[in-house]
N, C-alpha and C. Protein backbone atom coordinates (compact mmCIF):
# COMPACT_ATOMS: atom_id res chain seq x y z
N UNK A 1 0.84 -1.18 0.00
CA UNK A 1 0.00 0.00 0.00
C UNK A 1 0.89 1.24 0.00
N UNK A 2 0.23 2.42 -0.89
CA UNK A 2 1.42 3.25 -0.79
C UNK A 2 0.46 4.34 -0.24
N UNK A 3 1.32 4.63 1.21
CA UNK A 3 0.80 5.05 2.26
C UNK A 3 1.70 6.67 2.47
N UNK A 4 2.65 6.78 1.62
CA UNK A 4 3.28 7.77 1.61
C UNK A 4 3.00 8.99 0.62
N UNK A 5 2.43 8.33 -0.24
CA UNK A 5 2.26 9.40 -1.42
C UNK A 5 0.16 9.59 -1.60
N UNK A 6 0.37 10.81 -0.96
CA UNK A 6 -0.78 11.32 0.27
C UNK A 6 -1.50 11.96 -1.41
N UNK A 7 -0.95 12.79 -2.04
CA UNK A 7 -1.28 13.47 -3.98
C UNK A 7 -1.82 12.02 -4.72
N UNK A 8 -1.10 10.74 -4.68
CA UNK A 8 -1.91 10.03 -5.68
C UNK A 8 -3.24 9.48 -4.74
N UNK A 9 -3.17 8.95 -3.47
CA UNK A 9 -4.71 8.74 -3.14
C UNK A 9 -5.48 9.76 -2.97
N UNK A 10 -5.59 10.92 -2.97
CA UNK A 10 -6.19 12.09 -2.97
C UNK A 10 -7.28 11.71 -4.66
N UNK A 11 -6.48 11.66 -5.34
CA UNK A 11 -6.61 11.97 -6.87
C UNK A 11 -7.62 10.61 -7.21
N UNK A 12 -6.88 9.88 -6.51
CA UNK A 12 -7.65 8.30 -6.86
C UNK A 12 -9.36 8.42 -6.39
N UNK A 13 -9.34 8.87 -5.13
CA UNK A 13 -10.40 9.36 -4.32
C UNK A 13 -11.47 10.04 -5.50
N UNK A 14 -10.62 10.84 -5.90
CA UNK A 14 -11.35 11.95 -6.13
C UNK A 14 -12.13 11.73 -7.72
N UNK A 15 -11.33 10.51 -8.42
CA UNK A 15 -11.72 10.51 -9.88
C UNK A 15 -12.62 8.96 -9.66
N UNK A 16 -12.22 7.89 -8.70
CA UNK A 16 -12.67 6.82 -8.63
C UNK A 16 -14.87 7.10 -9.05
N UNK A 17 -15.18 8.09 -8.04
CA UNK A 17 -16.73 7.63 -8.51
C UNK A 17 -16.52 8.21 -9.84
N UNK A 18 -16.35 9.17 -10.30
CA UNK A 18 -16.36 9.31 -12.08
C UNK A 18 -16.19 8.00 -13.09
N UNK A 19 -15.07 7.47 -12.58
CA UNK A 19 -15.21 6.02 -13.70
C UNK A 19 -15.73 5.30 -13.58
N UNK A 20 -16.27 5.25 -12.03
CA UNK A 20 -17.79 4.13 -12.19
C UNK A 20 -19.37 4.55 -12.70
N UNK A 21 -19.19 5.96 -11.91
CA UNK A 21 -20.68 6.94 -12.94
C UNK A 21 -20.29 6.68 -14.81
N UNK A 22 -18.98 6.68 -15.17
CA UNK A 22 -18.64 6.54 -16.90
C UNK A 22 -18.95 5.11 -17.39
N UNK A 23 -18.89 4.20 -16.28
CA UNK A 23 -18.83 2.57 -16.60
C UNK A 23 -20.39 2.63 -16.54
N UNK A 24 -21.45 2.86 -15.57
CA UNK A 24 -22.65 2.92 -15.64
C UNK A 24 -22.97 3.64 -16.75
N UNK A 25 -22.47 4.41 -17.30
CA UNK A 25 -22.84 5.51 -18.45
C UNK A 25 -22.99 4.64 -20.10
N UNK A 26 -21.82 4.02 -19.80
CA UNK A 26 -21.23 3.15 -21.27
C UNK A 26 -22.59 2.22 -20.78
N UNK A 27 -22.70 1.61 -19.96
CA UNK A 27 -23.60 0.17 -19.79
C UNK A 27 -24.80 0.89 -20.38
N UNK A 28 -25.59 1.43 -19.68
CA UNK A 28 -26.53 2.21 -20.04
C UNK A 28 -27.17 2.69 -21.61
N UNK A 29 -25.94 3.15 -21.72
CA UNK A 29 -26.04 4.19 -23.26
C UNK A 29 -25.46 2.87 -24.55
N UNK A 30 -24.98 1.90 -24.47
CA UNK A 30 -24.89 1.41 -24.78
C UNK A 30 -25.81 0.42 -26.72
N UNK A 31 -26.52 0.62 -25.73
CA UNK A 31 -27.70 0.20 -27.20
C UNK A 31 -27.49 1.25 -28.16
N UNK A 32 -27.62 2.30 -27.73
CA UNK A 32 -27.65 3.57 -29.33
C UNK A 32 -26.56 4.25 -29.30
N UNK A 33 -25.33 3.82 -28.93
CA UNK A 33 -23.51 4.54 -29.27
C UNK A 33 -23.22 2.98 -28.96
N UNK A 34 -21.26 3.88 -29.65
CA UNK A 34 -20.73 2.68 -29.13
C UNK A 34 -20.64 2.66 -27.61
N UNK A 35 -19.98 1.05 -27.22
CA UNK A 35 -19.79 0.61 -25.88
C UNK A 35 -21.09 -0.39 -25.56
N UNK A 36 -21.36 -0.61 -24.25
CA UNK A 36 -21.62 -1.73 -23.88
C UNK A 36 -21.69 -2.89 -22.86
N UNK A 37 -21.98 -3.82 -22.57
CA UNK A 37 -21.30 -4.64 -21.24
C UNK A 37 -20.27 -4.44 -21.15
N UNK A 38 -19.34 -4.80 -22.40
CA UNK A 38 -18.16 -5.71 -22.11
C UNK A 38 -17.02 -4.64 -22.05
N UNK A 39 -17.05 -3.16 -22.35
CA UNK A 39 -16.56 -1.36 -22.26
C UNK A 39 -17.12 -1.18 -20.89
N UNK A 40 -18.51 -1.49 -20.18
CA UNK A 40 -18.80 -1.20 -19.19
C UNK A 40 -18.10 -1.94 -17.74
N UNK A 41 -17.62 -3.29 -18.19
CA UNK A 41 -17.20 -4.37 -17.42
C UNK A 41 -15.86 -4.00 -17.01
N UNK A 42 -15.25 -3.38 -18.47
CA UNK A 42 -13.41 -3.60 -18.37
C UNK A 42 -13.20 -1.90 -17.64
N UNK A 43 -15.25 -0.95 -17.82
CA UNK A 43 -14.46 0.65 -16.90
C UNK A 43 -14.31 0.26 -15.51
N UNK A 44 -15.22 -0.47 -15.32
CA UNK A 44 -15.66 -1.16 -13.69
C UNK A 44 -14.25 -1.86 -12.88
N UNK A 45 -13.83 -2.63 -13.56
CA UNK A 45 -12.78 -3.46 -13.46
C UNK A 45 -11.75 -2.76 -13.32
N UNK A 46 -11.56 -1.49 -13.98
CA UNK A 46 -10.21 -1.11 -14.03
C UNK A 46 -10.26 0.24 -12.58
N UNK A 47 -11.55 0.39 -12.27
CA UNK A 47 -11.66 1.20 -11.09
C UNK A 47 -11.50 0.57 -10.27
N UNK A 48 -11.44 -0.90 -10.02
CA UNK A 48 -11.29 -1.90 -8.76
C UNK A 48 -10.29 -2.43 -8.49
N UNK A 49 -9.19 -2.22 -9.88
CA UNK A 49 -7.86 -2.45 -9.75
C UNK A 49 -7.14 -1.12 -9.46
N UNK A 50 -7.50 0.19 -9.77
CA UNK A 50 -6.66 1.31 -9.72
C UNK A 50 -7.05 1.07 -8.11
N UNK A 51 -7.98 0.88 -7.43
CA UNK A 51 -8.81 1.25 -6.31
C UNK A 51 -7.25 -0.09 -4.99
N UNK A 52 -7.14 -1.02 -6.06
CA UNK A 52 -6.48 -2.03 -5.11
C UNK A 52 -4.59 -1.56 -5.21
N UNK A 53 -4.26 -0.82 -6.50
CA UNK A 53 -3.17 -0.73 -6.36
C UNK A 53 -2.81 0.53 -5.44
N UNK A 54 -3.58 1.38 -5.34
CA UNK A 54 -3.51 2.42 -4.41
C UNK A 54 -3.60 2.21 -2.38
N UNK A 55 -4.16 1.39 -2.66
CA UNK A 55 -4.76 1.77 -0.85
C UNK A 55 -4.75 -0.05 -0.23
N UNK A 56 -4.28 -0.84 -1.54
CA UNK A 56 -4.14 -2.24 -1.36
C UNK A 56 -5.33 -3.26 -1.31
N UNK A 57 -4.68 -4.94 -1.68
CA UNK A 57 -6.34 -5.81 -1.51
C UNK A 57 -7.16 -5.43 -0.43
N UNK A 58 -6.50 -5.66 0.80
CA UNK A 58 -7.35 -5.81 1.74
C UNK A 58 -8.03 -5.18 2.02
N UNK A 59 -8.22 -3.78 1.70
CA UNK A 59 -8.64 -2.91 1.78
C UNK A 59 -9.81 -2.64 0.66
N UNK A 60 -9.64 -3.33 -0.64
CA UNK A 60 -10.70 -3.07 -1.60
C UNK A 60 -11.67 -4.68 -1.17
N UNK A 61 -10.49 -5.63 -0.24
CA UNK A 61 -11.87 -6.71 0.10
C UNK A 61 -12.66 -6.28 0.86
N UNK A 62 -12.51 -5.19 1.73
CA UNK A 62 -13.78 -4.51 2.64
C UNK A 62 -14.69 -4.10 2.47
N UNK A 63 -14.33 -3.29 0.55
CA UNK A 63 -15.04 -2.68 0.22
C UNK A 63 -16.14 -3.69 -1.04
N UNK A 64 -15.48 -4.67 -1.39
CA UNK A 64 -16.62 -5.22 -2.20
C UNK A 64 -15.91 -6.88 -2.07
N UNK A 65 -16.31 -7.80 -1.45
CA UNK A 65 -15.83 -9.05 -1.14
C UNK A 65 -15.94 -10.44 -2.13
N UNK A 66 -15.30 -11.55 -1.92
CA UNK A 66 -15.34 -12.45 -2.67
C UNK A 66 -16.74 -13.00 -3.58
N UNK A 67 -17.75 -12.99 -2.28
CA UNK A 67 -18.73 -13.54 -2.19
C UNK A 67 -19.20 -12.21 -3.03
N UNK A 68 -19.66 -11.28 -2.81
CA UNK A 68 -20.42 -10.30 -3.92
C UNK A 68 -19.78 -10.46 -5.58
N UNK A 69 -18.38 -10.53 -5.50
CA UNK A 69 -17.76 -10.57 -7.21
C UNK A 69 -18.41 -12.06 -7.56
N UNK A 70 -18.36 -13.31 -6.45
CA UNK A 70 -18.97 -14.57 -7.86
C UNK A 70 -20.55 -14.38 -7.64
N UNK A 71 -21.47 -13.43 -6.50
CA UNK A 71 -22.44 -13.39 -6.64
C UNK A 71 -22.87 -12.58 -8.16
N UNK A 72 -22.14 -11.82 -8.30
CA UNK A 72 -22.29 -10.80 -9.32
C UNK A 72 -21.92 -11.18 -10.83
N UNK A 73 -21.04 -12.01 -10.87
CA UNK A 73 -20.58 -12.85 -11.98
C UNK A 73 -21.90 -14.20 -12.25
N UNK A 74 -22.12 -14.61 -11.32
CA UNK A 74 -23.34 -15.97 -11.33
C UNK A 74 -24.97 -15.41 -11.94
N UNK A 75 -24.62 -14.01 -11.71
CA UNK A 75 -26.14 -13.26 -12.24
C UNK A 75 -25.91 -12.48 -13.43
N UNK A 76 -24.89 -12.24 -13.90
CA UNK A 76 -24.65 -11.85 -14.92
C UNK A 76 -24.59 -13.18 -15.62
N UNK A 77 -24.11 -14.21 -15.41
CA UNK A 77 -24.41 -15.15 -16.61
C UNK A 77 -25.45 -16.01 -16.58
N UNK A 78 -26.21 -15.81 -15.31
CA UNK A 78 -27.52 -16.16 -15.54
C UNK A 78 -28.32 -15.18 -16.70
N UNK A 79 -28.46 -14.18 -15.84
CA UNK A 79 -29.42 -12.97 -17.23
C UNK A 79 -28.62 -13.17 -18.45
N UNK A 80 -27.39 -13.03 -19.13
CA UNK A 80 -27.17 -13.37 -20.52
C UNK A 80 -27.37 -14.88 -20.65
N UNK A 81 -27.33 -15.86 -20.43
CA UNK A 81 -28.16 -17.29 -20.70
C UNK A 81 -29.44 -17.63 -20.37
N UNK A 82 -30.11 -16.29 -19.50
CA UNK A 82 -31.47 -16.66 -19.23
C UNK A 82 -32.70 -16.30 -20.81
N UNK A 83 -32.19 -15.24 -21.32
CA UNK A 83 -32.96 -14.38 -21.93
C UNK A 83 -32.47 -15.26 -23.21
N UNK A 84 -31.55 -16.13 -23.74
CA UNK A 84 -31.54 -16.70 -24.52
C UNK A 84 -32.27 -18.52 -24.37
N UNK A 85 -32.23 -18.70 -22.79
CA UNK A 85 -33.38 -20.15 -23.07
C UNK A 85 -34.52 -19.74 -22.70
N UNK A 86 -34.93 -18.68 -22.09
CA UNK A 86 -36.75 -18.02 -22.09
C UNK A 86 -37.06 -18.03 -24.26
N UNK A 87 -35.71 -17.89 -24.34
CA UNK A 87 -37.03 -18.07 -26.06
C UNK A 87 -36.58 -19.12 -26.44
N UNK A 88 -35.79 -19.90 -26.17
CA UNK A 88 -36.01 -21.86 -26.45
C UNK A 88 -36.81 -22.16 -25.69
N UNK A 89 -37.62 -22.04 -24.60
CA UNK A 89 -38.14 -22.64 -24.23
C UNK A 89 -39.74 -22.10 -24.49
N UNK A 90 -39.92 -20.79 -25.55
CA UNK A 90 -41.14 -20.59 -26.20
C UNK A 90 -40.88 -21.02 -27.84
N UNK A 91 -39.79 -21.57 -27.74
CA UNK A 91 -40.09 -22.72 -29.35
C UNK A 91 -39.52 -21.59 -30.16
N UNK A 92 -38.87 -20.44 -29.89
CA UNK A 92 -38.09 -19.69 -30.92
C UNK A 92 -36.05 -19.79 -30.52
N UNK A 93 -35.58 -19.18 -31.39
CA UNK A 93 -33.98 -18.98 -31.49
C UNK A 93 -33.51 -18.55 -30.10
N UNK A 94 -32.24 -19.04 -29.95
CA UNK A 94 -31.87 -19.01 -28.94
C UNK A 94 -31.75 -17.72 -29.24
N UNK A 95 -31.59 -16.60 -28.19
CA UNK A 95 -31.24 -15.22 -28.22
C UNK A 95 -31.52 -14.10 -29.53
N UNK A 96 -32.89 -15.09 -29.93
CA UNK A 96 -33.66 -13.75 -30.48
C UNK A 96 -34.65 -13.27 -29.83
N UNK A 97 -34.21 -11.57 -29.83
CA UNK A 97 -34.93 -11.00 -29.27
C UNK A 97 -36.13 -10.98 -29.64
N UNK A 98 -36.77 -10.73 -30.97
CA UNK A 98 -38.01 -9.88 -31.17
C UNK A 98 -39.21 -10.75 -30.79
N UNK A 99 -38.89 -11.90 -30.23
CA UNK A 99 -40.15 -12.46 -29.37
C UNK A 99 -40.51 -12.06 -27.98
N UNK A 100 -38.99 -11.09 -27.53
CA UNK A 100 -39.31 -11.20 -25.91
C UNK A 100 -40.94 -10.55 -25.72
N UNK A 101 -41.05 -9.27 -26.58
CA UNK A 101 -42.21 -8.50 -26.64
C UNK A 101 -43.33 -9.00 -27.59
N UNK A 102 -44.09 -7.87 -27.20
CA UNK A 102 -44.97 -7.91 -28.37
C UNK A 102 -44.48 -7.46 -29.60
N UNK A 103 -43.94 -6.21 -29.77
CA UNK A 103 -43.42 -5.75 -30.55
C UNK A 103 -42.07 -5.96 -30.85
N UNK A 104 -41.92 -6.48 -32.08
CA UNK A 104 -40.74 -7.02 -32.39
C UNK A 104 -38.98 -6.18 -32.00
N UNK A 105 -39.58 -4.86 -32.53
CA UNK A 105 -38.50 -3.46 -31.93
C UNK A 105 -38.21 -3.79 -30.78
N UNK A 106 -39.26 -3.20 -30.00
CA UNK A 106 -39.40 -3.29 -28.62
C UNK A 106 -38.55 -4.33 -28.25
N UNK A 107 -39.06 -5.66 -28.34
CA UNK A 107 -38.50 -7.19 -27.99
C UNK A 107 -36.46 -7.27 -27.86
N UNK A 108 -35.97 -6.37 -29.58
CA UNK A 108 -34.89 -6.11 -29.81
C UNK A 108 -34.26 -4.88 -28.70
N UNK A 109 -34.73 -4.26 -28.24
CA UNK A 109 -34.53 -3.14 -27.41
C UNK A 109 -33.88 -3.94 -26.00
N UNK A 110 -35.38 -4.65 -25.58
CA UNK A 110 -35.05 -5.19 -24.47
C UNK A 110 -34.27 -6.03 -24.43
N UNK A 111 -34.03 -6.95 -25.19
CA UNK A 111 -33.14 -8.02 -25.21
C UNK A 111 -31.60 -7.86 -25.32
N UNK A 112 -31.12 -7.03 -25.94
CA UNK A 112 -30.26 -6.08 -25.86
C UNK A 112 -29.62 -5.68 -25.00
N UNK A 113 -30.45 -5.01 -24.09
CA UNK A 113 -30.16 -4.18 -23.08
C UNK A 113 -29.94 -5.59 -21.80
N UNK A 114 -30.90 -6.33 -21.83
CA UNK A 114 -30.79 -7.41 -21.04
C UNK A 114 -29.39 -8.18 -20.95
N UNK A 115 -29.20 -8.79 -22.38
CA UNK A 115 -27.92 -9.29 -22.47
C UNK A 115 -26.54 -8.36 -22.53
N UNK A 116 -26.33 -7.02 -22.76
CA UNK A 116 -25.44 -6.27 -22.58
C UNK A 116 -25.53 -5.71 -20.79
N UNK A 117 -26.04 -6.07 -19.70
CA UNK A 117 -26.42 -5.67 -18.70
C UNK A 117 -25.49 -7.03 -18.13
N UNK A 118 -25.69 -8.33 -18.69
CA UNK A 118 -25.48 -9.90 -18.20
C UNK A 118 -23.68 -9.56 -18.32
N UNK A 119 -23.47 -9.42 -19.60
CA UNK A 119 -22.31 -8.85 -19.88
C UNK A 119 -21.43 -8.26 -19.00
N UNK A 120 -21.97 -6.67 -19.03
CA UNK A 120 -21.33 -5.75 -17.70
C UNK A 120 -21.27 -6.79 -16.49
């Protein structure tokens, strides 16, 4: 832990919620620009590593623990494999959307957003 250089955790502090508000941003905005889960996953990720090389593991295990990262990983690949056997199991393509809805758009919207969410 670098406990001496008082300017880089200041800075870390200070920019850390920005790249997770930017990683929620990419996830989010995702469907109509570029980016996405997998832009949203690697902003997330890289705030949890800047977050560990600064102030150290043990210290970022306090803040978000083993058990929450495979809880969080086990539901993300549930929702991206769920939304693709909810339409095998209504007799259409695996991970086509335009059945989730009524409306075929719509269906593509959500499904989308669903599986780029599983992603992140």
């Amino acid at each position: 832990m670098l406990t001496h250089h008082v300017i880089l955790r200041v800075v870390v502090r200070a920019l850390l919620p920005f790249i997770v508000l930017f990683a929620f941003y990419v996830q989010m905005h995702g469907k109509v620009s570029p980016g996405g889960g997998f832009q949203a996953g690697t902003l997330l990720a890289s705030a949890f590593i800047l977050y560990a090389l600064v102030f150290g593991t043990r210290r970022l295990m306090r803040v978000i623990s083993l058990l929450h990262l495979r809880i969080g990983t086990c539901l993300g690949v549930m929702l991206y494999g769920g939304v693709g056997v909810y339409n095998l199991l209504r007799g259409e393509h695996f991970l086509d959307y335009s059945p989730l809805l009524t409306h075929p758009t719509d269906g593509q919207v959500l499904g989308i957003f669903l599986v780029e969410l599983g992603v992140g």
